[in-house]
PDB file of N, CA and C in Angstrom:
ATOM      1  N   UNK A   1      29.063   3.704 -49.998  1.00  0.00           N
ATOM      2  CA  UNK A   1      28.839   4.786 -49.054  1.00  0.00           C
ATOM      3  C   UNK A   1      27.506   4.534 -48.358  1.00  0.00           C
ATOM      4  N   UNK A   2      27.752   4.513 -47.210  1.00  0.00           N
ATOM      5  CA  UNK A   2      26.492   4.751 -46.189  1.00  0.00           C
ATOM      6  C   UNK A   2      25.020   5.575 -46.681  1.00  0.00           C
ATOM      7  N   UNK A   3      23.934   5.243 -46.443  1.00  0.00           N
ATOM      8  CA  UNK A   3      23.011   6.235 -46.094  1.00  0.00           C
ATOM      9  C   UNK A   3      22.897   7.550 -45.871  1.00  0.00           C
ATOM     10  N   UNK A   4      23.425   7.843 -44.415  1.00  0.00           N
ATOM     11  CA  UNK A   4      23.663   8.684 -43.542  1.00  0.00           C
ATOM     12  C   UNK A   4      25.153   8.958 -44.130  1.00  0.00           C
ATOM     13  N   UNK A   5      25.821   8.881 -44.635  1.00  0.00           N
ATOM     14  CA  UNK A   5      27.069   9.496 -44.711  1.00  0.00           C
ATOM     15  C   UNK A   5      26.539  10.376 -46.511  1.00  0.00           C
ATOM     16  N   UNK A   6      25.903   9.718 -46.793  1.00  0.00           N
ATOM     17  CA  UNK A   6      25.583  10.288 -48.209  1.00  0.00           C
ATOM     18  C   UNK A   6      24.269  11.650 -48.166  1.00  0.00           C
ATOM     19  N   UNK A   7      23.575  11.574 -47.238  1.00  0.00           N
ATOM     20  CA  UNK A   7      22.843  12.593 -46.570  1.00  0.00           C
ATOM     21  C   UNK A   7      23.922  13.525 -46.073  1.00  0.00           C
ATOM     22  N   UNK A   8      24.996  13.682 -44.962  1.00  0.00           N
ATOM     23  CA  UNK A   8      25.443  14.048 -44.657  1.00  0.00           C
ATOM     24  C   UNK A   8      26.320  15.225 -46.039  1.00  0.00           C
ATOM     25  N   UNK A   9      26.641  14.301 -46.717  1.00  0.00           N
ATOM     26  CA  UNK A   9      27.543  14.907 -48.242  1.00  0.00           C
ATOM     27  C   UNK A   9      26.409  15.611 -49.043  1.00  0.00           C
ATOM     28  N   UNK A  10      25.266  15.322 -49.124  1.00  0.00           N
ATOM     29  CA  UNK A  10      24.127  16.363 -49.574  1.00  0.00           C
ATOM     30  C   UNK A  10      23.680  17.499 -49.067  1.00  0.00           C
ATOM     31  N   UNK A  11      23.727  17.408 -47.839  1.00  0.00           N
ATOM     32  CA  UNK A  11      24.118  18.575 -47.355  1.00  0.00           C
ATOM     33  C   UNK A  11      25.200  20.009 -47.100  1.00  0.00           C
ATOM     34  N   UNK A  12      26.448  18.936 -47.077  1.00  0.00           N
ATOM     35  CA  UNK A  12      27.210  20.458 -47.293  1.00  0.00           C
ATOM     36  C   UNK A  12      27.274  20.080 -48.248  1.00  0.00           C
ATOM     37  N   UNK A  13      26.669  19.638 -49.521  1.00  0.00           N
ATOM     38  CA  UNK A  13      27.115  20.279 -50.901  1.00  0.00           C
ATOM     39  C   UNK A  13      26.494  21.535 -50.840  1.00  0.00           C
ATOM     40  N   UNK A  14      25.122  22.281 -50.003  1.00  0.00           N
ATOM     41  CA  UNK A  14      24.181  22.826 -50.652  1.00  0.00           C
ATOM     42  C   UNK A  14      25.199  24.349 -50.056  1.00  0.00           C
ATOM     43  N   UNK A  15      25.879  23.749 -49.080  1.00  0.00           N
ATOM     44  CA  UNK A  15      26.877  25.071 -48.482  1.00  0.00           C
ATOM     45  C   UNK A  15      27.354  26.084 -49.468  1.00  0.00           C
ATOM     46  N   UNK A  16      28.455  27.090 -49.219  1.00  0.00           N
ATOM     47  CA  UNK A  16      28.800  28.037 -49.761  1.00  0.00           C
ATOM     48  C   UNK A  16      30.438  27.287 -50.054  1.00  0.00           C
ATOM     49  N   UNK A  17      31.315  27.366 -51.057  1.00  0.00           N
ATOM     50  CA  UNK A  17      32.329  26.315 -51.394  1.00  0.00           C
ATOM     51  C   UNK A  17      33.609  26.991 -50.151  1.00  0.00           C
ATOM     52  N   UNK A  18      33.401  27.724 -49.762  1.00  0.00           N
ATOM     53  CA  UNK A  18      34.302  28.195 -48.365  1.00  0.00           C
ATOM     54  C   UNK A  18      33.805  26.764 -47.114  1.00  0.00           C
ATOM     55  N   UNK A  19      32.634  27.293 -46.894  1.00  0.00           N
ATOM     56  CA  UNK A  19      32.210  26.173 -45.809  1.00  0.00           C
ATOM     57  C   UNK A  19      32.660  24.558 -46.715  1.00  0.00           C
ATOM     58  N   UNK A  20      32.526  24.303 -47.322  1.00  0.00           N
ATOM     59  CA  UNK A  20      32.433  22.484 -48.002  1.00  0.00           C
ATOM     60  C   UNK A  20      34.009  22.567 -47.766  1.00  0.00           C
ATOM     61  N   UNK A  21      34.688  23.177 -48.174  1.00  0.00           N
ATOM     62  CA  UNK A  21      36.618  22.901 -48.122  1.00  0.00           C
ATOM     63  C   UNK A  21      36.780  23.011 -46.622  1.00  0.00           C
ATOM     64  N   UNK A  22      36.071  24.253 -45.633  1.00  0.00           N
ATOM     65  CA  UNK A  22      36.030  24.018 -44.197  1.00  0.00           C
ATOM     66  C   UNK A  22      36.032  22.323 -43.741  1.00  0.00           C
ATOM     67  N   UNK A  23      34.853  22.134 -43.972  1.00  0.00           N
ATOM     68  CA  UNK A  23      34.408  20.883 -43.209  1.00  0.00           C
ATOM     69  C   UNK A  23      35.205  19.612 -43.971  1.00  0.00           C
ATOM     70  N   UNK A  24      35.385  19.796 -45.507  1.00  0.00           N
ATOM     71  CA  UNK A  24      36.155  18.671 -45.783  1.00  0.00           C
ATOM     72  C   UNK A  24      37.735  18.807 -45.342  1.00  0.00           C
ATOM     73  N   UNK A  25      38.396  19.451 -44.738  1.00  0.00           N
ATOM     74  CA  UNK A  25      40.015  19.816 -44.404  1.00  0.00           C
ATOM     75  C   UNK A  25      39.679  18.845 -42.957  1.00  0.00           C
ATOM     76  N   UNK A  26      38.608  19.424 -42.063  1.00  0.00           N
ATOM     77  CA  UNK A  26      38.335  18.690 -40.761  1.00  0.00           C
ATOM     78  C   UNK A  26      37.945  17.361 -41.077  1.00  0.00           C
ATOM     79  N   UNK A  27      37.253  17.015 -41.632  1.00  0.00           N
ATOM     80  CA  UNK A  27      36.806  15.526 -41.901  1.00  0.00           C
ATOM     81  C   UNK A  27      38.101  14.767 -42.284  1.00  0.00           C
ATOM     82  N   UNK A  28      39.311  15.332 -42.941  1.00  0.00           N
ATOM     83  CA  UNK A  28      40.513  14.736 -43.713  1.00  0.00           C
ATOM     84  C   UNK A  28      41.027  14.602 -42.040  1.00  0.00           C
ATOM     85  N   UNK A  29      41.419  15.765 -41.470  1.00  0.00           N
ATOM     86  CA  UNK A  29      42.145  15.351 -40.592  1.00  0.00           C
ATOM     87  C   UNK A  29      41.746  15.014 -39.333  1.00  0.00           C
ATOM     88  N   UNK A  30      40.598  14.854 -39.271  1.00  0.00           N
ATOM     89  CA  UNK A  30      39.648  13.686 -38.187  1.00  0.00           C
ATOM     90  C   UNK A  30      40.104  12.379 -38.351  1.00  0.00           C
ATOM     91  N   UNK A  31      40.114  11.918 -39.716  1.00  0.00           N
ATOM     92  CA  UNK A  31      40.559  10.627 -40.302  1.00  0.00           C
ATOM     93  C   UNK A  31      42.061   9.806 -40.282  1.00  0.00           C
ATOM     94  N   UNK A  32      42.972  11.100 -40.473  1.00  0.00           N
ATOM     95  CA  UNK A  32      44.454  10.869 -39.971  1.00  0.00           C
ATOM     96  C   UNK A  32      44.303  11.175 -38.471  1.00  0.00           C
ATOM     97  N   UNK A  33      43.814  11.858 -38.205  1.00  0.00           N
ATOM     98  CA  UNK A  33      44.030  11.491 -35.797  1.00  0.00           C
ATOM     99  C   UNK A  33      44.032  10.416 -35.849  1.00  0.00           C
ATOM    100  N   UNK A  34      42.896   9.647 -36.139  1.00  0.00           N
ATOM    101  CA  UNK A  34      42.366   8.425 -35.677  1.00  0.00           C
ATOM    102  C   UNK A  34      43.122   7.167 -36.447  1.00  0.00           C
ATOM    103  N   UNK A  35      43.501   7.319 -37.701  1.00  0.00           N
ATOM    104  CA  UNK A  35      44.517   6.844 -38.038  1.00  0.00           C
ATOM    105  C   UNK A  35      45.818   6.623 -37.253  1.00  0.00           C
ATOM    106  N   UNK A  36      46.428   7.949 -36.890  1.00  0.00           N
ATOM    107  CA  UNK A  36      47.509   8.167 -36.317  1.00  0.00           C
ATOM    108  C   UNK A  36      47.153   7.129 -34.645  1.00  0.00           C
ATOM    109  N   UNK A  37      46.121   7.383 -34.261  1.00  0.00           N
ATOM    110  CA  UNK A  37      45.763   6.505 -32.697  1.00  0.00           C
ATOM    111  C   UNK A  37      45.844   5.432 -32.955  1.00  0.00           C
ATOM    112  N   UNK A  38      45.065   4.670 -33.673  1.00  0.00           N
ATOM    113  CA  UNK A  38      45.045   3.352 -34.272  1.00  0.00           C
ATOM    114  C   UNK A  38      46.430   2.981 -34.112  1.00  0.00           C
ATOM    115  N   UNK A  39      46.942   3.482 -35.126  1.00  0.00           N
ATOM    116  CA  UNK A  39      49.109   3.001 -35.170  1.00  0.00           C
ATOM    117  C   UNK A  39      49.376   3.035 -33.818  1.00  0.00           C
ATOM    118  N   UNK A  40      49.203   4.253 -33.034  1.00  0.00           N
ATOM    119  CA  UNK A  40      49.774   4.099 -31.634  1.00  0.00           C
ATOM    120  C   UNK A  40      49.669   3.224 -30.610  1.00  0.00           C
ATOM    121  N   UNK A  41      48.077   2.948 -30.534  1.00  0.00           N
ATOM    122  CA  UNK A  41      47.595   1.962 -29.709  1.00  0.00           C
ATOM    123  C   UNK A  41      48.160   0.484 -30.301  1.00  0.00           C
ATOM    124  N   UNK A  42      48.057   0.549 -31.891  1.00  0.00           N
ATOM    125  CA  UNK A  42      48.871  -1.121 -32.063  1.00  0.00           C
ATOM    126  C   UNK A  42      50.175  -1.103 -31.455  1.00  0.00           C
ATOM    127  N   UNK A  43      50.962  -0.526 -31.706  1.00  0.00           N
ATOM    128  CA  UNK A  43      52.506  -0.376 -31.668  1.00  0.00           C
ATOM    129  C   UNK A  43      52.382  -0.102 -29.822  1.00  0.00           C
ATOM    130  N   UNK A  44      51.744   0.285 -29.344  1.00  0.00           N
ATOM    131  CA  UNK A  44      52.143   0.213 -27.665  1.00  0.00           C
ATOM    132  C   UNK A  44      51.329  -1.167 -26.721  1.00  0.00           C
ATOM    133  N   UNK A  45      50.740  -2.041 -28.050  1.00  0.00           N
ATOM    134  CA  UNK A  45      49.947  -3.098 -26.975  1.00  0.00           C
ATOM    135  C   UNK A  45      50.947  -3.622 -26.228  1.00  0.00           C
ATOM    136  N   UNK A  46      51.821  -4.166 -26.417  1.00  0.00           N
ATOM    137  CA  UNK A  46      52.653  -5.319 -25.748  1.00  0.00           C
ATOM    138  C   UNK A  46      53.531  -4.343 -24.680  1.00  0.00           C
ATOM    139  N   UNK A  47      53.880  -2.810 -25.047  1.00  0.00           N
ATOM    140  CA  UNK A  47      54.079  -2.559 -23.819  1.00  0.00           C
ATOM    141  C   UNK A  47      53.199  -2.208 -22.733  1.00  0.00           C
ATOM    142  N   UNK A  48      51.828  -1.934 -23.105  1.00  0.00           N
ATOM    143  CA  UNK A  48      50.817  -1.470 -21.997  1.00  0.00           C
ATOM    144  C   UNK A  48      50.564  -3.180 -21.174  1.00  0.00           C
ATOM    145  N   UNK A  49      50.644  -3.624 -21.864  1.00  0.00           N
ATOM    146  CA  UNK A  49      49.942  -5.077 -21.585  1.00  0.00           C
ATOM    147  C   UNK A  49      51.373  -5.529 -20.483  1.00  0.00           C
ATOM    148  N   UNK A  50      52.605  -5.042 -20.705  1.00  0.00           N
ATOM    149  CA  UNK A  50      53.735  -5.932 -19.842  1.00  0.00           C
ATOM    150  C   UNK A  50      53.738  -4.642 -18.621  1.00  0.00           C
ATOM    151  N   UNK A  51      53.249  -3.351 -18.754  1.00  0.00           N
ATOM    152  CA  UNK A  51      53.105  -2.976 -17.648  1.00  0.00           C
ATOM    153  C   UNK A  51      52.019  -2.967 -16.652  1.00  0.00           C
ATOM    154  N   UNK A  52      51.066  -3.128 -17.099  1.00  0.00           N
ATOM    155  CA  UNK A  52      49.934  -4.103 -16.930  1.00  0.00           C
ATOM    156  C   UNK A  52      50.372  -5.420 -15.513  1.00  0.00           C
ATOM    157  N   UNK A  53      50.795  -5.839 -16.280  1.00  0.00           N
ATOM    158  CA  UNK A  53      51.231  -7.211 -15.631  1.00  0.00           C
ATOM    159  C   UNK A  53      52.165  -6.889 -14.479  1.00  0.00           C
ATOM    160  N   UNK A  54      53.119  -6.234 -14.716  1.00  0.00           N
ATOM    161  CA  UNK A  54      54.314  -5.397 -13.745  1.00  0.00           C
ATOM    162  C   UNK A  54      53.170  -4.934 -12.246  1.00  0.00           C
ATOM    163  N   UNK A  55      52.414  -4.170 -12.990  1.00  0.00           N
ATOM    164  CA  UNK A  55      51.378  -3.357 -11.789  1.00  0.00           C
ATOM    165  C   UNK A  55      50.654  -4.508 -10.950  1.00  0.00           C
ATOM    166  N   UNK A  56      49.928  -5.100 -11.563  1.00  0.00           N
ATOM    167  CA  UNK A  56      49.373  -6.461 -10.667  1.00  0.00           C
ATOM    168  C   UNK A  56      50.494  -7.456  -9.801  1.00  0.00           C
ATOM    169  N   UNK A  57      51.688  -7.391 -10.827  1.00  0.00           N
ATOM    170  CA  UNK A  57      52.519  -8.170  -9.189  1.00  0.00           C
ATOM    171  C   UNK A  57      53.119  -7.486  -8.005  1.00  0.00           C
ATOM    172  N   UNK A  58      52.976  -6.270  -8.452  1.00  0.00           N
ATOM    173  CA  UNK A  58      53.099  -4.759  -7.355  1.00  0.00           C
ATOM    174  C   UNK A  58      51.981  -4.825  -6.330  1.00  0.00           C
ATOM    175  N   UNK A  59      50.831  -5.374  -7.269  1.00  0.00           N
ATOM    176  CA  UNK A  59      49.547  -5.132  -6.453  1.00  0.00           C
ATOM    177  C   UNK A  59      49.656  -6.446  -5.416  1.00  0.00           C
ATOM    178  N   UNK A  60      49.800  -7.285  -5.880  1.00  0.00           N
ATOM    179  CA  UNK A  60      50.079  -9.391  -5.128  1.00  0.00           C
ATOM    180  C   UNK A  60      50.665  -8.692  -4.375  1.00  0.00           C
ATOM    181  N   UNK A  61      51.502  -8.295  -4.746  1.00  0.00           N
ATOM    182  CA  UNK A  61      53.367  -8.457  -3.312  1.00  0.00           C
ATOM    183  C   UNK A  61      53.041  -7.522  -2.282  1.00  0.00           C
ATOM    184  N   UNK A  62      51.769  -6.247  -2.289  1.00  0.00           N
ATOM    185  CA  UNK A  62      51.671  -5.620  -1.252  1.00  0.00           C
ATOM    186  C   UNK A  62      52.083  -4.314  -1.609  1.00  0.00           C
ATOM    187  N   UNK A  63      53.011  -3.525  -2.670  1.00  0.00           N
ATOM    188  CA  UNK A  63      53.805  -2.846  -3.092  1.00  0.00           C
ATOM    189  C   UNK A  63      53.247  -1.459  -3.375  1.00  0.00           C
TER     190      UNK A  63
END
């Protein structure tokens, strides 16, 4: 664990156990978004990338 991430966890320990389950529910699902983006952005490279390519010969041809 980080420095700063271990400062961070010393701090809301000193919270009230309402606030620490607050912020740890958000921190959980901060972690699955970005999870969840990650998967998306892998799984759509090859189509962003072939429309990508589509758009630039739109752009050549005048289109």
């Amino acid at each position: 664990m980080t420095e700063l991430l271990e400062k961070a966890v010393a701090e809301v320990s000193k919270l009230p156990r309402q606030e620490q389950n607050t912020i740890a529910a958000w921190l959980l699902e901060e972690l699955a978004s970005e999870r969840r983006w990650d998967k998306a952005f892998a799984e759509s490279a090859d189509v962003l990338a072939k429309l990508g390519e589509e758009a630039l010969a739109e752009y050549h041809a005048g289109l």
